[in-house]
C-alpha atoms as a PDB file:
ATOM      1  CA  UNK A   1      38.778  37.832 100.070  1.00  0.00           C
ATOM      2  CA  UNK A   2      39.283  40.327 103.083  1.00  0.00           C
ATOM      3  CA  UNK A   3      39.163  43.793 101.955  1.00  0.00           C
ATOM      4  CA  UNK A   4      42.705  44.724 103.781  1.00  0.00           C
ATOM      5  CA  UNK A   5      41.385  48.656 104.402  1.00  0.00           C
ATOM      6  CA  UNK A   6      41.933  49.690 107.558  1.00  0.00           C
ATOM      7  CA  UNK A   7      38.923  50.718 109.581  1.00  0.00           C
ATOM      8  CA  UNK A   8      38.981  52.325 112.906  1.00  0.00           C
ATOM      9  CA  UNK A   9      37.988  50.330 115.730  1.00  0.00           C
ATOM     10  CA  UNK A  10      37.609  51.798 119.239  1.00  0.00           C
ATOM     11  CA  UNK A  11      39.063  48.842 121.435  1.00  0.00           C
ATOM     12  CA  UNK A  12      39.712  50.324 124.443  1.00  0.00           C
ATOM     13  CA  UNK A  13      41.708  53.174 126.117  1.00  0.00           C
ATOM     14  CA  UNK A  14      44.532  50.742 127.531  1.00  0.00           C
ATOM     15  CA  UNK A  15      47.684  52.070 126.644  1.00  0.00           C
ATOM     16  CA  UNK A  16      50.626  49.934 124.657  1.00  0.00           C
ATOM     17  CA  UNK A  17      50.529  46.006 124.952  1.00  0.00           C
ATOM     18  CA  UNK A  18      53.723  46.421 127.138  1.00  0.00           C
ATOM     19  CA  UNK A  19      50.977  47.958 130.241  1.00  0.00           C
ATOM     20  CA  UNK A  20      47.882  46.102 129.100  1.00  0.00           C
ATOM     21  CA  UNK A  21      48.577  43.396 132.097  1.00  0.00           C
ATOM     22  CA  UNK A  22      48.626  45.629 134.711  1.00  0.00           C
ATOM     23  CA  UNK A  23      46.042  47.920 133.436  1.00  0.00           C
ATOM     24  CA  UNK A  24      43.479  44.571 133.314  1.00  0.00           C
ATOM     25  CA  UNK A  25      44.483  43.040 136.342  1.00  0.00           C
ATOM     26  CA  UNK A  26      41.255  43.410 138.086  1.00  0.00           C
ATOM     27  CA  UNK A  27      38.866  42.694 134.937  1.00  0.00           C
ATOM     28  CA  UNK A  28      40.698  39.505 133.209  1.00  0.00           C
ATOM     29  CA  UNK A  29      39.424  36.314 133.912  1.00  0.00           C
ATOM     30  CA  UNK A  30      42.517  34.975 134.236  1.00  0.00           C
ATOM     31  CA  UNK A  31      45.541  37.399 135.240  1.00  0.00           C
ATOM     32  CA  UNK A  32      48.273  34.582 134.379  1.00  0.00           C
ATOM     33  CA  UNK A  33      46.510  33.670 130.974  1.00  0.00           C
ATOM     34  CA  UNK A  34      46.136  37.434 130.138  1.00  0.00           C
ATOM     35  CA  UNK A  35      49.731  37.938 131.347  1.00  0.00           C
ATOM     36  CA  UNK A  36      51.391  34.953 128.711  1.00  0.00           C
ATOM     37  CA  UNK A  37      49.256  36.426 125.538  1.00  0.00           C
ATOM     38  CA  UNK A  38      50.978  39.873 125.921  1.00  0.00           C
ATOM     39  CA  UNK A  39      54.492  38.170 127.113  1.00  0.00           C
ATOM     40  CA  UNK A  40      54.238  36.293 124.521  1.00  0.00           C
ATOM     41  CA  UNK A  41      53.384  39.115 121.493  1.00  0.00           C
ATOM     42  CA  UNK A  42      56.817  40.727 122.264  1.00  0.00           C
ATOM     43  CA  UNK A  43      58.755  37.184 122.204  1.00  0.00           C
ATOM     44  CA  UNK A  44      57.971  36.607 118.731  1.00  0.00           C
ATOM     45  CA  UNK A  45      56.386  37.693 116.134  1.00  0.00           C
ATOM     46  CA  UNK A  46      54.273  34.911 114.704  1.00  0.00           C
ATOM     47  CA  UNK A  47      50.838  34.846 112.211  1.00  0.00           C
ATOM     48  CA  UNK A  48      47.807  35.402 114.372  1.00  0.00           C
ATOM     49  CA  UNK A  49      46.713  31.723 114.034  1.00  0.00           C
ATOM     50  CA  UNK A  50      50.064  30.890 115.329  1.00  0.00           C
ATOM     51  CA  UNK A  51      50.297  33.522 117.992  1.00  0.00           C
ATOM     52  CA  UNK A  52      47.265  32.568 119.343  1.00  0.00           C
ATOM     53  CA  UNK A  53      47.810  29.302 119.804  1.00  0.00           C
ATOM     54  CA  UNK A  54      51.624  29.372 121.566  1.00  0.00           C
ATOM     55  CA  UNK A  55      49.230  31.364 123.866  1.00  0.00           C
ATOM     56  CA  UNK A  56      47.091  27.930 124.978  1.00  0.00           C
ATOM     57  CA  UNK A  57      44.005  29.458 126.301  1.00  0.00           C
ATOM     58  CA  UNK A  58      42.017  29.582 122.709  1.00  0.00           C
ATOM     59  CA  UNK A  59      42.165  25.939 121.690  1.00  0.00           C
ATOM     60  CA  UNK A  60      38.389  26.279 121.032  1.00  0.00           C
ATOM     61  CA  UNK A  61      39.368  28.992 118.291  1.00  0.00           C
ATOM     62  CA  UNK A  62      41.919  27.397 116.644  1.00  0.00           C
ATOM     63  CA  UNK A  63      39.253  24.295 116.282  1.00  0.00           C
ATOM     64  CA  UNK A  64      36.631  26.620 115.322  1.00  0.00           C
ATOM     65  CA  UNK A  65      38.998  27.904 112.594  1.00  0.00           C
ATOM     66  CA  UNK A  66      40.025  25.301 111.386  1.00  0.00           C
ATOM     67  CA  UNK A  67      36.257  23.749 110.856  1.00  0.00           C
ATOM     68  CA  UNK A  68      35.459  26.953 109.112  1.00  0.00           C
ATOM     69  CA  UNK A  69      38.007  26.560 106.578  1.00  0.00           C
ATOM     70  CA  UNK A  70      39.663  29.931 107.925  1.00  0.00           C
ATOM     71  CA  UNK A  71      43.094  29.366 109.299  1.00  0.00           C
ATOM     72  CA  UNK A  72      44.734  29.548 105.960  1.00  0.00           C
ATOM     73  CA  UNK A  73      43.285  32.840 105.772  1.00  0.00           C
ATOM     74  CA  UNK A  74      44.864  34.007 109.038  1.00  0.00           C
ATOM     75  CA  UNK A  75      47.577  32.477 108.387  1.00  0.00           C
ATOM     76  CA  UNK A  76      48.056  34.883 105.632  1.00  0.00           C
ATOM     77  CA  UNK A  77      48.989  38.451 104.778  1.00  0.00           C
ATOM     78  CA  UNK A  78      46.612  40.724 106.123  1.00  0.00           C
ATOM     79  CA  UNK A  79      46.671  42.662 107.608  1.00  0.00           C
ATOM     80  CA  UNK A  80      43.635  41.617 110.391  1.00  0.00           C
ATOM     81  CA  UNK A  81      42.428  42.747 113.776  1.00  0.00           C
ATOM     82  CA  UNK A  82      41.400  39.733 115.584  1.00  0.00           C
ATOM     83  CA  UNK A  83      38.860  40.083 118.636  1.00  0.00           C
ATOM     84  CA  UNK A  84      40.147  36.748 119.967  1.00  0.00           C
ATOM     85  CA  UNK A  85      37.526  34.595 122.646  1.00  0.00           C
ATOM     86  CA  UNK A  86      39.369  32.829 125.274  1.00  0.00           C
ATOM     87  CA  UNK A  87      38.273  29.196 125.970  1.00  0.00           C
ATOM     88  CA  UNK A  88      36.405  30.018 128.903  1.00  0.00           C
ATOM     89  CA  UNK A  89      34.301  32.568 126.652  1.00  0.00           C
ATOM     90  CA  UNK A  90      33.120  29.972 124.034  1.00  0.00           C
ATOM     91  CA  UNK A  91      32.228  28.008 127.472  1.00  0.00           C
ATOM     92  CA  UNK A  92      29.315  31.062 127.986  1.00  0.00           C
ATOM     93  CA  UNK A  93      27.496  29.894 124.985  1.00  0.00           C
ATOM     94  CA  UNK A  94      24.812  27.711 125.949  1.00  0.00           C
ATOM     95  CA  UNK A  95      25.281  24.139 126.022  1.00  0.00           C
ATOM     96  CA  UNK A  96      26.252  21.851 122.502  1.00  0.00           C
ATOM     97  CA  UNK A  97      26.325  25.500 121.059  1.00  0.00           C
ATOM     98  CA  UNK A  98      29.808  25.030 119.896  1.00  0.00           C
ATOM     99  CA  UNK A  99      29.869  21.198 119.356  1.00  0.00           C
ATOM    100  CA  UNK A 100      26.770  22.265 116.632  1.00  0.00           C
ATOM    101  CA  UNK A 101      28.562  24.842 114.774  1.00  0.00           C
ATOM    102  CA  UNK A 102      31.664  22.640 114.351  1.00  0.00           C
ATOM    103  CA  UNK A 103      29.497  20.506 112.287  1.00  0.00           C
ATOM    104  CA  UNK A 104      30.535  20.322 108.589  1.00  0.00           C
ATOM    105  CA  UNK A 105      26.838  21.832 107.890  1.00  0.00           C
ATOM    106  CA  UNK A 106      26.864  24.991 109.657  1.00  0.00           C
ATOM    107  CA  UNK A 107      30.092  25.877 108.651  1.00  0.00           C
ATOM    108  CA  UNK A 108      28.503  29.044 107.166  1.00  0.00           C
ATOM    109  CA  UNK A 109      26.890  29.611 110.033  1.00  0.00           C
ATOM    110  CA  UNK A 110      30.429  29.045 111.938  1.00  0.00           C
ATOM    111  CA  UNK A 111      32.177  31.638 109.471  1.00  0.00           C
ATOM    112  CA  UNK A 112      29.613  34.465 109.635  1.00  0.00           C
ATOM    113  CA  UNK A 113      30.553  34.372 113.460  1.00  0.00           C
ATOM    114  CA  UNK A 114      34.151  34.204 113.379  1.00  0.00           C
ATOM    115  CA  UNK A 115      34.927  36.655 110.665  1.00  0.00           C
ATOM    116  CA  UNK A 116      32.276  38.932 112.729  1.00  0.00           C
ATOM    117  CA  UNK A 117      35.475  38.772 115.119  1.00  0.00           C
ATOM    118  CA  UNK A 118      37.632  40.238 112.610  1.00  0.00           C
ATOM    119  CA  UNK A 119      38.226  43.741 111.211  1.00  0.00           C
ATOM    120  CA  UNK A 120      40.430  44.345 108.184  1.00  0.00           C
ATOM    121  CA  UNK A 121      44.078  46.511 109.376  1.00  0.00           C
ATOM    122  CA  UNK A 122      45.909  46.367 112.216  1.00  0.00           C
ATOM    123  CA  UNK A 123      44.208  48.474 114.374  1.00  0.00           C
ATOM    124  CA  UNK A 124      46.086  49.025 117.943  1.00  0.00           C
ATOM    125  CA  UNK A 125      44.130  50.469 120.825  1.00  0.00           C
ATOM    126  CA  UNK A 126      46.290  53.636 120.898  1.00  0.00           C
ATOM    127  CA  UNK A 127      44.646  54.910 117.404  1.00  0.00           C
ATOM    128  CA  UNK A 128      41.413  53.957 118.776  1.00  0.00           C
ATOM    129  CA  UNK A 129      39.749  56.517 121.435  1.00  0.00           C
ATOM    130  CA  UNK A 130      36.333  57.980 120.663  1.00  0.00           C
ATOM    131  CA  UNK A 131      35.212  55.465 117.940  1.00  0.00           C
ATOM    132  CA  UNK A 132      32.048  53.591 117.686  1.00  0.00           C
ATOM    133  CA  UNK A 133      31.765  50.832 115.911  1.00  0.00           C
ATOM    134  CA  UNK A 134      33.674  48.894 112.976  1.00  0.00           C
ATOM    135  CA  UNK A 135      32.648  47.116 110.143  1.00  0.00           C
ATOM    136  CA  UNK A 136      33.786  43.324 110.352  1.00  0.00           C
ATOM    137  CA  UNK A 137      34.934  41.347 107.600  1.00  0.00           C
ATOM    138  CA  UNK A 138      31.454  39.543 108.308  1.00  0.00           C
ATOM    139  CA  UNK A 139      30.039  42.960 107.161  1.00  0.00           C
ATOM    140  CA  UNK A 140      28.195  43.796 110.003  1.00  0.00           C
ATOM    141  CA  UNK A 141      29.620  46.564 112.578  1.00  0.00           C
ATOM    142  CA  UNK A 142      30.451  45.718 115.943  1.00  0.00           C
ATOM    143  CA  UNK A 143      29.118  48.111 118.555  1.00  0.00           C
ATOM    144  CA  UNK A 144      32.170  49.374 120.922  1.00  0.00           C
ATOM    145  CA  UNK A 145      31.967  51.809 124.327  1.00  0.00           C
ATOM    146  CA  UNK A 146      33.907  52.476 127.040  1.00  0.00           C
ATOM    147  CA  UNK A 147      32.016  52.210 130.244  1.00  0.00           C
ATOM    148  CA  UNK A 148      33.455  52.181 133.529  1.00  0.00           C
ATOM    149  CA  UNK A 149      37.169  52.037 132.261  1.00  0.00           C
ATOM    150  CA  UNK A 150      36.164  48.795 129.980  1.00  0.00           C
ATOM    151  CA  UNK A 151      36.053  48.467 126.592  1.00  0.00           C
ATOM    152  CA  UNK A 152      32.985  46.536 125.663  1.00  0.00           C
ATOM    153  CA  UNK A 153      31.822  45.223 122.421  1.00  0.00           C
ATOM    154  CA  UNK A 154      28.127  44.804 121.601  1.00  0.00           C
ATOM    155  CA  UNK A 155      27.508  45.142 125.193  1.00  0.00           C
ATOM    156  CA  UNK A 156      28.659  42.112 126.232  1.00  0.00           C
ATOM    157  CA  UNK A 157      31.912  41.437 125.240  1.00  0.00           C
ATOM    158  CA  UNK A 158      34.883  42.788 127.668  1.00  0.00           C
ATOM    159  CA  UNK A 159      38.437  43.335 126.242  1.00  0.00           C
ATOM    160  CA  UNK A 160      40.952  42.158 128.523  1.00  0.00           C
ATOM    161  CA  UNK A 161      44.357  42.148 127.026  1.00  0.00           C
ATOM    162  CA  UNK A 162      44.860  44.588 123.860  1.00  0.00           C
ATOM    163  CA  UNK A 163      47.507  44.487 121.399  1.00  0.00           C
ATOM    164  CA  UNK A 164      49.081  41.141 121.021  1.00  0.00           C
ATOM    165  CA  UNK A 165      51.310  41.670 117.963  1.00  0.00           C
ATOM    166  CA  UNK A 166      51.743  39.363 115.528  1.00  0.00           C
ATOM    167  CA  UNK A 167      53.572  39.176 112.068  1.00  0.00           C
ATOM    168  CA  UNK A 168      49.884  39.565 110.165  1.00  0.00           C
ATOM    169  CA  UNK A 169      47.715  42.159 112.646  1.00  0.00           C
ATOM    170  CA  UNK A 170      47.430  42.102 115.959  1.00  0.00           C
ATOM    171  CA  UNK A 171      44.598  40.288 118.658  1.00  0.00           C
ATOM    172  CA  UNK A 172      43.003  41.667 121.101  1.00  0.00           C
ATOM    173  CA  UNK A 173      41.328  38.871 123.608  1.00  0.00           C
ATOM    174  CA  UNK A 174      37.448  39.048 125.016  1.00  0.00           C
ATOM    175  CA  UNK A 175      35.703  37.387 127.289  1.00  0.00           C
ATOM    176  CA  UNK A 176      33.083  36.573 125.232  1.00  0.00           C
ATOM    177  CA  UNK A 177      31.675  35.342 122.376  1.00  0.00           C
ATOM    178  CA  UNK A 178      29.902  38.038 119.808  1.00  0.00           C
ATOM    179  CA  UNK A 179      27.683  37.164 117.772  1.00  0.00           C
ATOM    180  CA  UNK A 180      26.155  38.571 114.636  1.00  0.00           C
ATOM    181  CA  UNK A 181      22.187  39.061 113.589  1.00  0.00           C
ATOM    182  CA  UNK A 182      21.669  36.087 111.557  1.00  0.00           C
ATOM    183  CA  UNK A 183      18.445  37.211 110.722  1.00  0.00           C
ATOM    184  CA  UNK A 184      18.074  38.333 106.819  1.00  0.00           C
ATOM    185  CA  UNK A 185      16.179  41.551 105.876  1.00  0.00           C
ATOM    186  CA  UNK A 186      12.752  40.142 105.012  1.00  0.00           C
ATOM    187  CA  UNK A 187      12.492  38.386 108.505  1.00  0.00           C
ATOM    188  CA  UNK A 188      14.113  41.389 110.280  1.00  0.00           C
ATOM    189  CA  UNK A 189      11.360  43.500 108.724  1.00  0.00           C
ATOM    190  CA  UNK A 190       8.320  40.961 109.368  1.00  0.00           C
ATOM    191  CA  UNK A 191       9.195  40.902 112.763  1.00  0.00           C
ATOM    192  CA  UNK A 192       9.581  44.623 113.440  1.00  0.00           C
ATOM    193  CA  UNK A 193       5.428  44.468 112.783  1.00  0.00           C
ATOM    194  CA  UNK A 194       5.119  47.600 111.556  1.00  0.00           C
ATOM    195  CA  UNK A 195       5.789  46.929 107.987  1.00  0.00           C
ATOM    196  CA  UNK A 196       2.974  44.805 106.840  1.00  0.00           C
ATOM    197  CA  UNK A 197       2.471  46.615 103.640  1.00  0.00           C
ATOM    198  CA  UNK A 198       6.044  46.191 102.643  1.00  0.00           C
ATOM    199  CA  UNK A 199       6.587  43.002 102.875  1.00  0.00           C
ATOM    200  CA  UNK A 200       2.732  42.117 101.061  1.00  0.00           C
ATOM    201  CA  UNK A 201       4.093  44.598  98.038  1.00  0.00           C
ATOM    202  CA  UNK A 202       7.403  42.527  98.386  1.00  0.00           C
ATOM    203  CA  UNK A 203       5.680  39.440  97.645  1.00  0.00           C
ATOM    204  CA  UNK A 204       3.294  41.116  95.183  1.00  0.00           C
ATOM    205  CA  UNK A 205       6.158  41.912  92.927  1.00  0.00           C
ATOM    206  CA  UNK A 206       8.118  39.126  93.813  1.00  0.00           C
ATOM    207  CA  UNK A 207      10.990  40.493  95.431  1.00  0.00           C
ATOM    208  CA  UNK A 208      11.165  38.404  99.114  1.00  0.00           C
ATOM    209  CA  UNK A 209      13.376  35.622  97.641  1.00  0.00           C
ATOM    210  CA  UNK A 210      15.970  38.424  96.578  1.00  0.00           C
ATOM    211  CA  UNK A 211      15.617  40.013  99.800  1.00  0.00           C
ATOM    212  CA  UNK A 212      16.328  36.907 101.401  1.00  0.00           C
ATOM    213  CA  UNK A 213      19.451  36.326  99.309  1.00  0.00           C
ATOM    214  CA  UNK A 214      23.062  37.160 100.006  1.00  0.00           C
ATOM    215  CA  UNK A 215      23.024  40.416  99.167  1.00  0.00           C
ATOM    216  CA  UNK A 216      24.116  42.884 100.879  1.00  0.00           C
ATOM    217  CA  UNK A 217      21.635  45.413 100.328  1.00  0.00           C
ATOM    218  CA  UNK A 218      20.174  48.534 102.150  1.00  0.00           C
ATOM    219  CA  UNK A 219      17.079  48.985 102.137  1.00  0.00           C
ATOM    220  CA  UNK A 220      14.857  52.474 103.509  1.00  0.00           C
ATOM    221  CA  UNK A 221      11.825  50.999 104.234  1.00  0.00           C
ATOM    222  CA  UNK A 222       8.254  52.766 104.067  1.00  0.00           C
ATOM    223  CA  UNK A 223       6.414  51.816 107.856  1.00  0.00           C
ATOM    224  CA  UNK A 224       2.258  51.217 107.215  1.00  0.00           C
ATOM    225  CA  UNK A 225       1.909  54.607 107.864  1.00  0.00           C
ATOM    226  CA  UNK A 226       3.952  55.776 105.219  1.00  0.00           C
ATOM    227  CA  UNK A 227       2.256  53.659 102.251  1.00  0.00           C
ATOM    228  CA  UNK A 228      -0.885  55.013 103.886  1.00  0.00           C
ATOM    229  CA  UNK A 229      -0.558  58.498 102.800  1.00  0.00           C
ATOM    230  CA  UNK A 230      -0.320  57.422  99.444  1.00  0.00           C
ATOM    231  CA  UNK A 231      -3.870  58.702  97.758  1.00  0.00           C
ATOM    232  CA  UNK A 232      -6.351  56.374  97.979  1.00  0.00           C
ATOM    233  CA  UNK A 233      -6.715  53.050  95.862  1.00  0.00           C
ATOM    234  CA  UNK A 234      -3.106  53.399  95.106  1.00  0.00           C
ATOM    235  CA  UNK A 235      -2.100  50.500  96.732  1.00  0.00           C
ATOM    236  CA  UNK A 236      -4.369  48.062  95.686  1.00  0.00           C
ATOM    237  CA  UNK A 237      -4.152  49.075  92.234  1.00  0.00           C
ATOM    238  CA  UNK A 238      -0.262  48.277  92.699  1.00  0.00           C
ATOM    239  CA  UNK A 239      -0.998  44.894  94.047  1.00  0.00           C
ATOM    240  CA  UNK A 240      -2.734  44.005  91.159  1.00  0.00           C
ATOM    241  CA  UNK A 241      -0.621  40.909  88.616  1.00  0.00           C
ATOM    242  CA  UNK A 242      -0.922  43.712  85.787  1.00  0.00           C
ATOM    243  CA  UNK A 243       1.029  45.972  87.840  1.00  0.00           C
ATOM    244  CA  UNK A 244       3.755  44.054  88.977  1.00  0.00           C
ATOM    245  CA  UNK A 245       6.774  45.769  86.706  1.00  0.00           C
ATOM    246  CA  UNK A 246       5.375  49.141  88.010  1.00  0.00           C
ATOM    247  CA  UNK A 247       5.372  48.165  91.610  1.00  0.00           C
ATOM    248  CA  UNK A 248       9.034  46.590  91.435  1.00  0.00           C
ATOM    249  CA  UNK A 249      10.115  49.663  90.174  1.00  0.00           C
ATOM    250  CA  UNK A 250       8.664  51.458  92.793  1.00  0.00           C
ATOM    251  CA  UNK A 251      10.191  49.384  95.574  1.00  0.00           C
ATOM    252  CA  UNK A 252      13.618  48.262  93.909  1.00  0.00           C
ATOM    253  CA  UNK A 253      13.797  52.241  94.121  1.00  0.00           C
ATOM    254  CA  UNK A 254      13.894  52.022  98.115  1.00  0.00           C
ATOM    255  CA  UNK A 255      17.087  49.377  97.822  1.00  0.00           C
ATOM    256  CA  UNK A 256      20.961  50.230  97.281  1.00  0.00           C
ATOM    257  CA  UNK A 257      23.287  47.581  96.941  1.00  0.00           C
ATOM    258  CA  UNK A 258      25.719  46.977  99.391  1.00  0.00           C
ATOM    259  CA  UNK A 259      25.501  48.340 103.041  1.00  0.00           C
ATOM    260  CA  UNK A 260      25.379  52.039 103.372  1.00  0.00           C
ATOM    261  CA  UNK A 261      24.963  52.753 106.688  1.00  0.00           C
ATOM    262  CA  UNK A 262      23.397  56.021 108.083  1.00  0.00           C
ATOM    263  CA  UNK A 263      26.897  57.865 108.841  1.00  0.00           C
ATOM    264  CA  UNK A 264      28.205  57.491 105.311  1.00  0.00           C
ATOM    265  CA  UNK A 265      24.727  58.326 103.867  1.00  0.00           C
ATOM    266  CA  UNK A 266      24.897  61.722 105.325  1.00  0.00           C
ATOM    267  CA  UNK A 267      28.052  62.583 103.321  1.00  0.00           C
ATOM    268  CA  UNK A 268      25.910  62.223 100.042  1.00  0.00           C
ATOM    269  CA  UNK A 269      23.795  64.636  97.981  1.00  0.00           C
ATOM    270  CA  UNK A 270      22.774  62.281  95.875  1.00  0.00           C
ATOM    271  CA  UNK A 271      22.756  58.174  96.416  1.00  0.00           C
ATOM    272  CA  UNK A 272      24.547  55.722  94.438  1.00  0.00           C
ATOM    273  CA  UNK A 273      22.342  54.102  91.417  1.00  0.00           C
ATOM    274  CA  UNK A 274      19.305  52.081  93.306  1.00  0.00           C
ATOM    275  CA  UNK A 275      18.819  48.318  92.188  1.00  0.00           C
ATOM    276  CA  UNK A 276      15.886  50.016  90.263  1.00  0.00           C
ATOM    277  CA  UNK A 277      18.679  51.544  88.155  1.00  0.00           C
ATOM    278  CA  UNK A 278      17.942  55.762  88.912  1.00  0.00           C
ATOM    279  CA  UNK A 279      19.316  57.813  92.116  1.00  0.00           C
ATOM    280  CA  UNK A 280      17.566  59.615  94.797  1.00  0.00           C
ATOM    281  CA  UNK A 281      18.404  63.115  96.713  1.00  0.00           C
ATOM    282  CA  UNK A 282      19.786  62.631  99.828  1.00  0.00           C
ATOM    283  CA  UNK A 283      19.119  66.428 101.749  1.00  0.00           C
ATOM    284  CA  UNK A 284      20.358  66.860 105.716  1.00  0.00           C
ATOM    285  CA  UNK A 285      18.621  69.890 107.119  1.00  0.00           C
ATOM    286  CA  UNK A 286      18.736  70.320 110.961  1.00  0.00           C
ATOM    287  CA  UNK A 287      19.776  67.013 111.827  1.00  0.00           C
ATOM    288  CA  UNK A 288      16.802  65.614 109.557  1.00  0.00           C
ATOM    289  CA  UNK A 289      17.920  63.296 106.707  1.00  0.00           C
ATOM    290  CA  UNK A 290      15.614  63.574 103.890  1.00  0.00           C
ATOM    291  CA  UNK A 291      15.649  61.128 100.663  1.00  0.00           C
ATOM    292  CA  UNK A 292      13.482  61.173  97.257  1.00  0.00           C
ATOM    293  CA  UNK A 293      13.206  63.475  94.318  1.00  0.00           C
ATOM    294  CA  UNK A 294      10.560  66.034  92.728  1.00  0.00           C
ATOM    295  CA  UNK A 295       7.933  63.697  93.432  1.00  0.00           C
ATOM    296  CA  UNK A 296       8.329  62.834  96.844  1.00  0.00           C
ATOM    297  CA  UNK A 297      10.392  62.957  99.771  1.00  0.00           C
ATOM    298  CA  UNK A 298      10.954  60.921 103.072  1.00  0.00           C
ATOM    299  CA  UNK A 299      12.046  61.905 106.093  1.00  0.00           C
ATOM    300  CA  UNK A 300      14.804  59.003 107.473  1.00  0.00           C
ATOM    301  CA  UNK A 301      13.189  57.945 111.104  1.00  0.00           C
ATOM    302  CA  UNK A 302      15.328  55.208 112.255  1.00  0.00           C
ATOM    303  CA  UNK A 303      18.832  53.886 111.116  1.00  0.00           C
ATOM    304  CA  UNK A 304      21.393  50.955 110.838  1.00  0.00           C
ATOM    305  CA  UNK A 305      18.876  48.421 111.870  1.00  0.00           C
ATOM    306  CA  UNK A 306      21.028  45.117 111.211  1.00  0.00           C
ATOM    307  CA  UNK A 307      20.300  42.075 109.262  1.00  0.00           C
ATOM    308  CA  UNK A 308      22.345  39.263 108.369  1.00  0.00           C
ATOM    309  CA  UNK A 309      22.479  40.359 104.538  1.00  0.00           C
ATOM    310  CA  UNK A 310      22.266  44.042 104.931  1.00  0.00           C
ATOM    311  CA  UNK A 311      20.767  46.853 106.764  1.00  0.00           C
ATOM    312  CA  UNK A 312      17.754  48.634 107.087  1.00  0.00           C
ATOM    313  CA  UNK A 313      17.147  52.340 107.216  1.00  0.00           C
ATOM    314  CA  UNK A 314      12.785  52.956 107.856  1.00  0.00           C
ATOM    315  CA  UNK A 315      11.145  56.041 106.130  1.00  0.00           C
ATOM    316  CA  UNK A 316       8.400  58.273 106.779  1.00  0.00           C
ATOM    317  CA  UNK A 317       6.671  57.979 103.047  1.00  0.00           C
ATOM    318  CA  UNK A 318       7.273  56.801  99.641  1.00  0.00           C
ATOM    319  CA  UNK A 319       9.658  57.567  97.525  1.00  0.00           C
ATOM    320  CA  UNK A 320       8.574  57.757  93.211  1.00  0.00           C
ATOM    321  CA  UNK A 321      11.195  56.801  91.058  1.00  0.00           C
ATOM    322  CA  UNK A 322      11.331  59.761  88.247  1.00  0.00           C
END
């Protein structure tokens, strides 16, 4: 079910849906399209599934929706914040890219993409300014900046009409399609190449199959380099069968569940319990994040790297559980 809390998403600096026509005339794709949606918000006061389409230019979404099984859903309560594609967006996607995901057996593919569209609340653009990101009902957060007067999303996507009201949230419409990592944590990892170590201890204590589950998890993983300092023979004592419990301790110690990305992880002194069951210090000192315990400490050296089931925060050593 979609968690109804209402997260902050910066959309754009338009003003109130009454302007947003004139204020996009020289950016949407199609100024009488753009011009019905928000003529159209104030005439009624529909569901968003509805709303969108009296407004004719997202028949693609409304099939997409329906193949995902999703309509009912917002067709419902809410609230939601839809980031709604236009036809001629879903057109950008390279060819039989849509005709594929409306297939009955990617329709989880098809869902992780639409609901990456939508953010729990109704979130109008006026609340908006100075924000970031926002975390999707997919789970993953969109990327959002204002550059050159446009809101963008993940770099790519242009808002062109903001606030469309409807009776459950409110739309605002894009250009173009976003679309979220579908990449899990183990492959996300494997191809960053620079934790070789990691994944072999993964496999050694047979973790990679729950790392490549649903999740979500967050994970601070140790680079090469950081396993290296560990004193010598360590690791290939840890690789050894009889040593498997020891070394799934060790590295179920380096996962939380759920996401817990790098700007809520600051606020803490102290993690939430690790899938390993104990918690870890969490220490900001001159804009250095530090994590660990007595034992040992890690310095936090890149953050919020996505994955389809979670996201990945990489350390500077590893951490002992006490």
């Amino acid at each position: 079910m979609m968690n109804r809390t209402l997260l902050s998403v910066a959309l754009s600096t338009f003003a109130l849906a009454g302007t947003a026509y004139a204020q996009c005339e020289s950016t949407c794709t199609s100024q009488k399209d753009s011009a019905k949606v928000v003529a159209a918000s104030w005439e009624q006061a529909d569901d968003i599934v509805t709303t969108a389409m009296n407004a004719g230019t997202f028949n693609t979404l409304a099939a997409a929706l329906k193949a995902a099984g999703l309509v009912d859903t917002l067709k419902g309560e809410g609230p939601f914040t839809v980031f709604a594609p236009t036809d001629e967006a879903f057109k950008k996607l390279p060819a039989g890219t849509v005709e594929t995901l409306l297939k009955p057996e990617n329709k989880d593919k098809l869902i992780s993409i639409l609901t990456y569209h939508v953010v729990p609340g109704a979130v109008k653009a006026e609340k908006v300014v100075g924000l970031t990101n926002a975390t999707t009902v997919n789970g993953q957060r969109v990327d959002i900046a204002v550059k050159g007067g446009k809101v963008m999303l993940d770099g790519k996507a242009t808002v062109t009409a903001t606030d469309v009201k409807a009776s459950n949230g409110v739309i605002h419409v894009i250009d173009t399609v976003i679309l979220p990592i579908d990449k899990d944590i183990i492959t996300v990892a494997g191809e960053a190449g620079s934790f070789t170590t990691l994944a072999k201890a993964l496999a050694a204590a047979g973790l990679v199959d729950t790392l490549k589950g649903k999740g979500p998890f967050t994970v601070f993983a140790p680079t090469d380099e950081a396993f290296a300092k560990l004193p010598p023979g360590t690791i290939e004592n840890l690789l050894k069968p009889e040593n498997k419990d020891q070394l799934k301790a060790i590295l179920t110690y380096h996962v939380l569940p759920g996401r817990v990305y790098a700007d809520k992880a600051v606020t803490l002194t102290e993690s939430p319990k690790t899938v390993q069951g104990s918690t870890f210090s969490i220490k900001n000192k001159e804009g250095q994040v530090m994590i660990g315990n007595a034992k040992a400490m890690a310095t936090i050296t890149a953050t919020d790297i996505e994955a389809s089931n979670g996201v990945i925060h990489v350390i500077d050593s590893v951490i002992m559980p006490k």
